[in-house]
Protein backbone atom coordinates (compact mmCIF):
# COMPACT_ATOMS: atom_id res chain seq x y z
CA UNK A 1 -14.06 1.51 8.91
CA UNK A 2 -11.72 -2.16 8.84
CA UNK A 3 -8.62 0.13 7.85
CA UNK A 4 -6.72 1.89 11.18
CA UNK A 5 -6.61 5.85 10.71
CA UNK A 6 -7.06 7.77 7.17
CA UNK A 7 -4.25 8.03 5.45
CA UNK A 8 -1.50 5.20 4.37
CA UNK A 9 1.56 4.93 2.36
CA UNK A 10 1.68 2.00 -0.19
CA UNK A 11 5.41 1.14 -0.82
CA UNK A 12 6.39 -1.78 -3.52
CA UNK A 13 9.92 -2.91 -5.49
CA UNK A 14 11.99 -5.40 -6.67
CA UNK A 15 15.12 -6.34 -4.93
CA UNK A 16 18.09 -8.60 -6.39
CA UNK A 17 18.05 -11.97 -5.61
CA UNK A 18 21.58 -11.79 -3.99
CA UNK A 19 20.31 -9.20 -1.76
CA UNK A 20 16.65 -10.75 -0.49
CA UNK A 21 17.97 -11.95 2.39
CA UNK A 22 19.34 -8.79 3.88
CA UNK A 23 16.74 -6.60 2.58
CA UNK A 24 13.90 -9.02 4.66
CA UNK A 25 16.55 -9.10 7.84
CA UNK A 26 16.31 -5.06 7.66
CA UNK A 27 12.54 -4.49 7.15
CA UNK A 28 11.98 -7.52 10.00
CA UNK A 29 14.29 -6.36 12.42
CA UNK A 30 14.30 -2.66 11.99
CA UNK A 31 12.32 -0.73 9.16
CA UNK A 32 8.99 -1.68 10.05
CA UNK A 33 9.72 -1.05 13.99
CA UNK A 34 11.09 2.23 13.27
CA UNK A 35 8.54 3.52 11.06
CA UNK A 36 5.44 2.20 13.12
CA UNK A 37 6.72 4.16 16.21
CA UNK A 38 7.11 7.64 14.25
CA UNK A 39 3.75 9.48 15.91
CA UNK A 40 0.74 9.42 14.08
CA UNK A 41 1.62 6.01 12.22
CA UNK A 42 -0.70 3.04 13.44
CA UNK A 43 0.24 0.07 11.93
CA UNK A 44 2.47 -1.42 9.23
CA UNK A 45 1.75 -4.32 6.67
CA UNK A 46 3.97 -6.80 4.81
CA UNK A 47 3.60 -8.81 1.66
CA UNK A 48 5.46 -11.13 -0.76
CA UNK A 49 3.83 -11.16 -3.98
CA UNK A 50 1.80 -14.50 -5.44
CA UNK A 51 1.04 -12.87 -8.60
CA UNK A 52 2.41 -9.46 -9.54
CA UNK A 53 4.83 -6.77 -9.43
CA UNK A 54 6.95 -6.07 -7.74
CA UNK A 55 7.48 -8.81 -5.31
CA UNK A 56 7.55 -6.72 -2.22
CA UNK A 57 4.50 -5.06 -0.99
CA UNK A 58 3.88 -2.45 2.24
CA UNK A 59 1.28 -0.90 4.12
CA UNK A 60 1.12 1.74 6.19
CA UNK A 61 -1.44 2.94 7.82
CA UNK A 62 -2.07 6.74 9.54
CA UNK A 63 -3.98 8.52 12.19
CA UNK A 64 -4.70 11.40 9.32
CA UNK A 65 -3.38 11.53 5.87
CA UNK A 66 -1.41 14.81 7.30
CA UNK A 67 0.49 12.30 9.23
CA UNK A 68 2.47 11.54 5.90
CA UNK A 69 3.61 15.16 5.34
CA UNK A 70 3.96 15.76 9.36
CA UNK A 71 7.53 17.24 10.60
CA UNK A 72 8.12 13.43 12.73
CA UNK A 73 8.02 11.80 9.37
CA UNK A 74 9.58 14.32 7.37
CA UNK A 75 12.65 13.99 9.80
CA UNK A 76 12.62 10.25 9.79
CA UNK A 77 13.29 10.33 6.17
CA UNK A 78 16.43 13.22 6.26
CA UNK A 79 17.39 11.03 8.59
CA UNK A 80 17.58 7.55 7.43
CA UNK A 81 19.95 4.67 9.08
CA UNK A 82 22.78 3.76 7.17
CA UNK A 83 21.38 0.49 7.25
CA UNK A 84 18.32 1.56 5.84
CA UNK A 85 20.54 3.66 3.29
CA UNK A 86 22.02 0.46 1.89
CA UNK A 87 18.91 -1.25 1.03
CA UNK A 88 17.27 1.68 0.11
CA UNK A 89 19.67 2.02 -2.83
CA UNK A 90 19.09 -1.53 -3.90
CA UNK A 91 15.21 -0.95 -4.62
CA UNK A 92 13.87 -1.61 -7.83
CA UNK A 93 11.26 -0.63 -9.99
CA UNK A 94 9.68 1.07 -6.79
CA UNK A 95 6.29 2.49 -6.12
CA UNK A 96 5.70 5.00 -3.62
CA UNK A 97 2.30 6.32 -2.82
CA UNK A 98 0.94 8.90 0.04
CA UNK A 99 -2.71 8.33 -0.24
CA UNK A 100 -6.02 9.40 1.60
CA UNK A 101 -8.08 6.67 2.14
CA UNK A 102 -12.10 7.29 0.48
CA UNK A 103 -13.47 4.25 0.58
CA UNK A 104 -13.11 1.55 3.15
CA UNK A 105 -15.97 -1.54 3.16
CA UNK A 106 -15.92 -4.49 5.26
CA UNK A 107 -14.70 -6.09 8.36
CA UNK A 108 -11.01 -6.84 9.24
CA UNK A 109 -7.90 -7.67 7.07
CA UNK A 110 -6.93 -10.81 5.39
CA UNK A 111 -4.13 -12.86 4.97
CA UNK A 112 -4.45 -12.47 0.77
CA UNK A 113 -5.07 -9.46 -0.49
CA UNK A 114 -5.54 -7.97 -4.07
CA UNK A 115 -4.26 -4.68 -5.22
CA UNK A 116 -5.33 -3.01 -8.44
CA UNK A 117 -3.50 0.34 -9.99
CA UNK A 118 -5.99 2.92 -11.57
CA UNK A 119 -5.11 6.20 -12.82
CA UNK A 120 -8.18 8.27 -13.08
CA UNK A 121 -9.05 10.43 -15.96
CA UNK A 122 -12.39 11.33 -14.36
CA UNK A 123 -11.79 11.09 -10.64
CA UNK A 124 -16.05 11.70 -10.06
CA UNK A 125 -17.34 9.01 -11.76
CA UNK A 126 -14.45 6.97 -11.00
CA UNK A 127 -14.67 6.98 -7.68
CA UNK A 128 -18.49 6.79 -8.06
CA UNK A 129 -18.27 3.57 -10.01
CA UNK A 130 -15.93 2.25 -7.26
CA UNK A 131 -17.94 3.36 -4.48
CA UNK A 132 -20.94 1.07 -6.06
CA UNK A 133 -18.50 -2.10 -6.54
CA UNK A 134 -16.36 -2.05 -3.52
CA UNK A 135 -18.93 -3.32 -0.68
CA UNK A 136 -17.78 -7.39 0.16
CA UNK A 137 -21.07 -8.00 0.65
CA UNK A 138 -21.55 -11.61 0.49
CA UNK A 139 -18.33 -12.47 -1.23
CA UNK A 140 -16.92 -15.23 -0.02
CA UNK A 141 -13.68 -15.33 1.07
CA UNK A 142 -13.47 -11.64 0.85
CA UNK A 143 -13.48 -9.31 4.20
CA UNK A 144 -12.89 -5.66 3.13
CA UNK A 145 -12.68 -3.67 -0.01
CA UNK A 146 -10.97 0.06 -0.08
CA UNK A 147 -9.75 2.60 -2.01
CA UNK A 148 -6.53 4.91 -1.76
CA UNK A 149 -6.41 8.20 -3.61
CA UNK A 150 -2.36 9.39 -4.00
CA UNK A 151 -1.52 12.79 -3.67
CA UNK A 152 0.80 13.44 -6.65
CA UNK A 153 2.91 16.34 -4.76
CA UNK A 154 4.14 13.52 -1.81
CA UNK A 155 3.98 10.32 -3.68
CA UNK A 156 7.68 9.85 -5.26
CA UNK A 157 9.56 6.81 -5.04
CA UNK A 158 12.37 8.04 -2.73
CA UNK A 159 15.20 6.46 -5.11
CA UNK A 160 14.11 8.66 -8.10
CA UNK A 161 15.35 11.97 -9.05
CA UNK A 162 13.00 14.89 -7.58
CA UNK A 163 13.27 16.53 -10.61
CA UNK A 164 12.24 13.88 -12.53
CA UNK A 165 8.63 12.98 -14.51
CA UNK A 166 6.60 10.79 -12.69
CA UNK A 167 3.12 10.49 -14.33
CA UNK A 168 2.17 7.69 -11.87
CA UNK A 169 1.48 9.85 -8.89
CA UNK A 170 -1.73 10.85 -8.89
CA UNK A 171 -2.48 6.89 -9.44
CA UNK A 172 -5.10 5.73 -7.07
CA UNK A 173 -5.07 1.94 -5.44
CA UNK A 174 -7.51 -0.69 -4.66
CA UNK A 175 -7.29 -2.87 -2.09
CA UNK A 176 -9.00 -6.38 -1.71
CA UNK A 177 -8.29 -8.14 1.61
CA UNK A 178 -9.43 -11.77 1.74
CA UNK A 179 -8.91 -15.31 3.32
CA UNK A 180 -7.21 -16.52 0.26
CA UNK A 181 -5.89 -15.70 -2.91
CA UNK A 182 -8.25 -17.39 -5.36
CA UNK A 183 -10.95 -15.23 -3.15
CA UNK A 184 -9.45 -12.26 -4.32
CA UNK A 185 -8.42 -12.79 -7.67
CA UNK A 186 -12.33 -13.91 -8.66
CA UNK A 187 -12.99 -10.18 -6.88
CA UNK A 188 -10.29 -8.62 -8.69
CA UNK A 189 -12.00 -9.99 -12.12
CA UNK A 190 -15.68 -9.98 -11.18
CA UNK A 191 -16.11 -6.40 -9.32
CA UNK A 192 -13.61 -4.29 -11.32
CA UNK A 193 -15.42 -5.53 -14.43
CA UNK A 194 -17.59 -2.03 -15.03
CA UNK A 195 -16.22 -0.49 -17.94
CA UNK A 196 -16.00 2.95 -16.05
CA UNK A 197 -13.61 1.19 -14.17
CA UNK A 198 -11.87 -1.47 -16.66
CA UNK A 199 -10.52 1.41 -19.20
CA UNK A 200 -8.22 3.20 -16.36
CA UNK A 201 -7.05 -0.16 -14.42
CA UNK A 202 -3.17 0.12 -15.29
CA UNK A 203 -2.19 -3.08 -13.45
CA UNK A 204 -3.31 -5.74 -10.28
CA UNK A 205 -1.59 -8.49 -8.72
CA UNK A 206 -2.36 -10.52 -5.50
CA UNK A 207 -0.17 -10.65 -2.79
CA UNK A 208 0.44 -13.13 0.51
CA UNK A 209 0.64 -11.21 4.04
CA UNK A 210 4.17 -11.86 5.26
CA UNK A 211 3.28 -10.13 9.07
CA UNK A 212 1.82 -7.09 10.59
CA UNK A 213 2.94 -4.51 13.21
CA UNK A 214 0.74 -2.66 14.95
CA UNK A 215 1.49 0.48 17.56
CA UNK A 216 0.60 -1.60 20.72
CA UNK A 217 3.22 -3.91 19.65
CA UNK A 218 5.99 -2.06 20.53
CA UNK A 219 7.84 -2.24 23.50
CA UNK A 220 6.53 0.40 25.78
CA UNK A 221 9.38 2.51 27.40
C-alpha cells in the first residue's frame, strides 16, 4: 500500500493574508515536527492549494487509525503551545477529518495531488464504485489513488463549538497523487465520472506539495 500506516488526519483552512507568514513560520518550524513525533504518527504532508479551498492542505498519516483517538494524541491536543494557540484561533473555514484509510492503489506520492469531498448516502456501493475507479493503472502522470473514510464522532474542526452541528463528518476523501497538476485534474474529471459517484461529490480541488516530514527525519535523541 503507497500510503504509510492506516489511518490519517486530513486538516484544511483559510488563513488571513496578514497572518500567512506566521502561520507557515509555525507549521515549518514547529507544528509539523511536533505532531510527527507524537507515537504512532508516521509522516506529515503539506500543501498550498492551485485550485481549491481552502488554501492550506495537511496530511497525516498513522500506524493504525486508533492512533488518532490514542491517549499521546489526545494529550497533545489539551496541551497545545501557545504558539500553536495563536494560529489556531486564526483558522478559517477549517476541515478536520480522522479517517481510516480503505482504499490505497498505486506506487509512491506525488508532488500534485487531487482531493475530492464525497459524502456518502450509500457507503456499499459507494465505496464499491470507488474501489472499481481508483486503480492508476496506466494513467499518466498519476502514481496512487486512495480513499479516506471519516469517522464522524473524532472528525471536528478543533475551532468549532463541540456542541455544534457538523453534517460534514462522516464525509469521506479522495486522494489523487500525481507528477503534476493537469495529471490530476484530467483524473479528477475522467475517473470520478460514474454517476454512483458524481451525485455525492460535494467538492475537489488540486493542490501543490509544499514539503513532507517523515518519522526518520527527526533528530534522534
Amino acid at each position: 500500500m503507497p500510503l504509510a500506516g492506516t489511518g490519517m488526519l486530513l486538516t484544511s483552512m483559510d488563513i488571513e493574508p496578514s497572518d500567512e507568514a506566521e502561520f507557515n513560520r509555525w507549521y515549518d518550524r514547529e507544528h509539523l515536527e511536533e505532531r510527527v513525533a507524537i507515537p504512532g504518527f508516521l509522516e506529515a504532508r503539506r500543501y498550498v492549494a492551485h485550485d481549491g479551498k481552502p488554501k492550506y492542505l495537511s496530511l497525516y498519516s498513522t500506524e493504525t487509525f486508533e492512533v488518532l483517538d490514542s491517549p499521546a494524541y489526545r494529550t497533545a491536543l489539551a496541551n497545545q503551545t501557545a504558539w500553536s494557540k495563536a494560529n489556531i484561533a486564526r483558522f478559517r473555514n477549517m476541515i478536520r477529518a480522522v479517517a481510516r484509510i480503505t482504499i490505497s492503489c498505486g506506487q509512491g506520492r506525488g508532488a500534485a495531488l487531487g482531493i475530492v469531498r464525497l459524502r456518502p448516502s450509500d457507503k456499499d456501493r459507494l465505496r464499491t464504485a470507488l474501489r472499481n475507479q481508483l486503480e492508476p493503472g496506466k494513467l499518466d502522470g498519476i502514481v496512487s489513488m486512495h480513499l479516506l473514510e471519516s469517522d464522524p464522532s473524532l472528525s471536528r474542526p478543533i475551532t468549532d463549538d463541540p456542541s455544534g452541528p457538523n453534517p460534514g463528518a462522516g464525509d469521506w476523501f479522495v486522494l489523487i497523487d500525481g507528477t503534476d497538476v493537469e495529471a490530476v485534474s484530467a483524473a479528477i474529471t475522467n475517473r470520478l465520472a460514474d454517476a454512483a459517484i458524481k451525485s455525492q461529490v460535494i467538492s475537489s480541488g488540486v493542490y501543490r506539495l509544499m514539503w513532507d516530514l517523515a518519522k526518520s527525519d527527526l533528530p534522534r535523541i
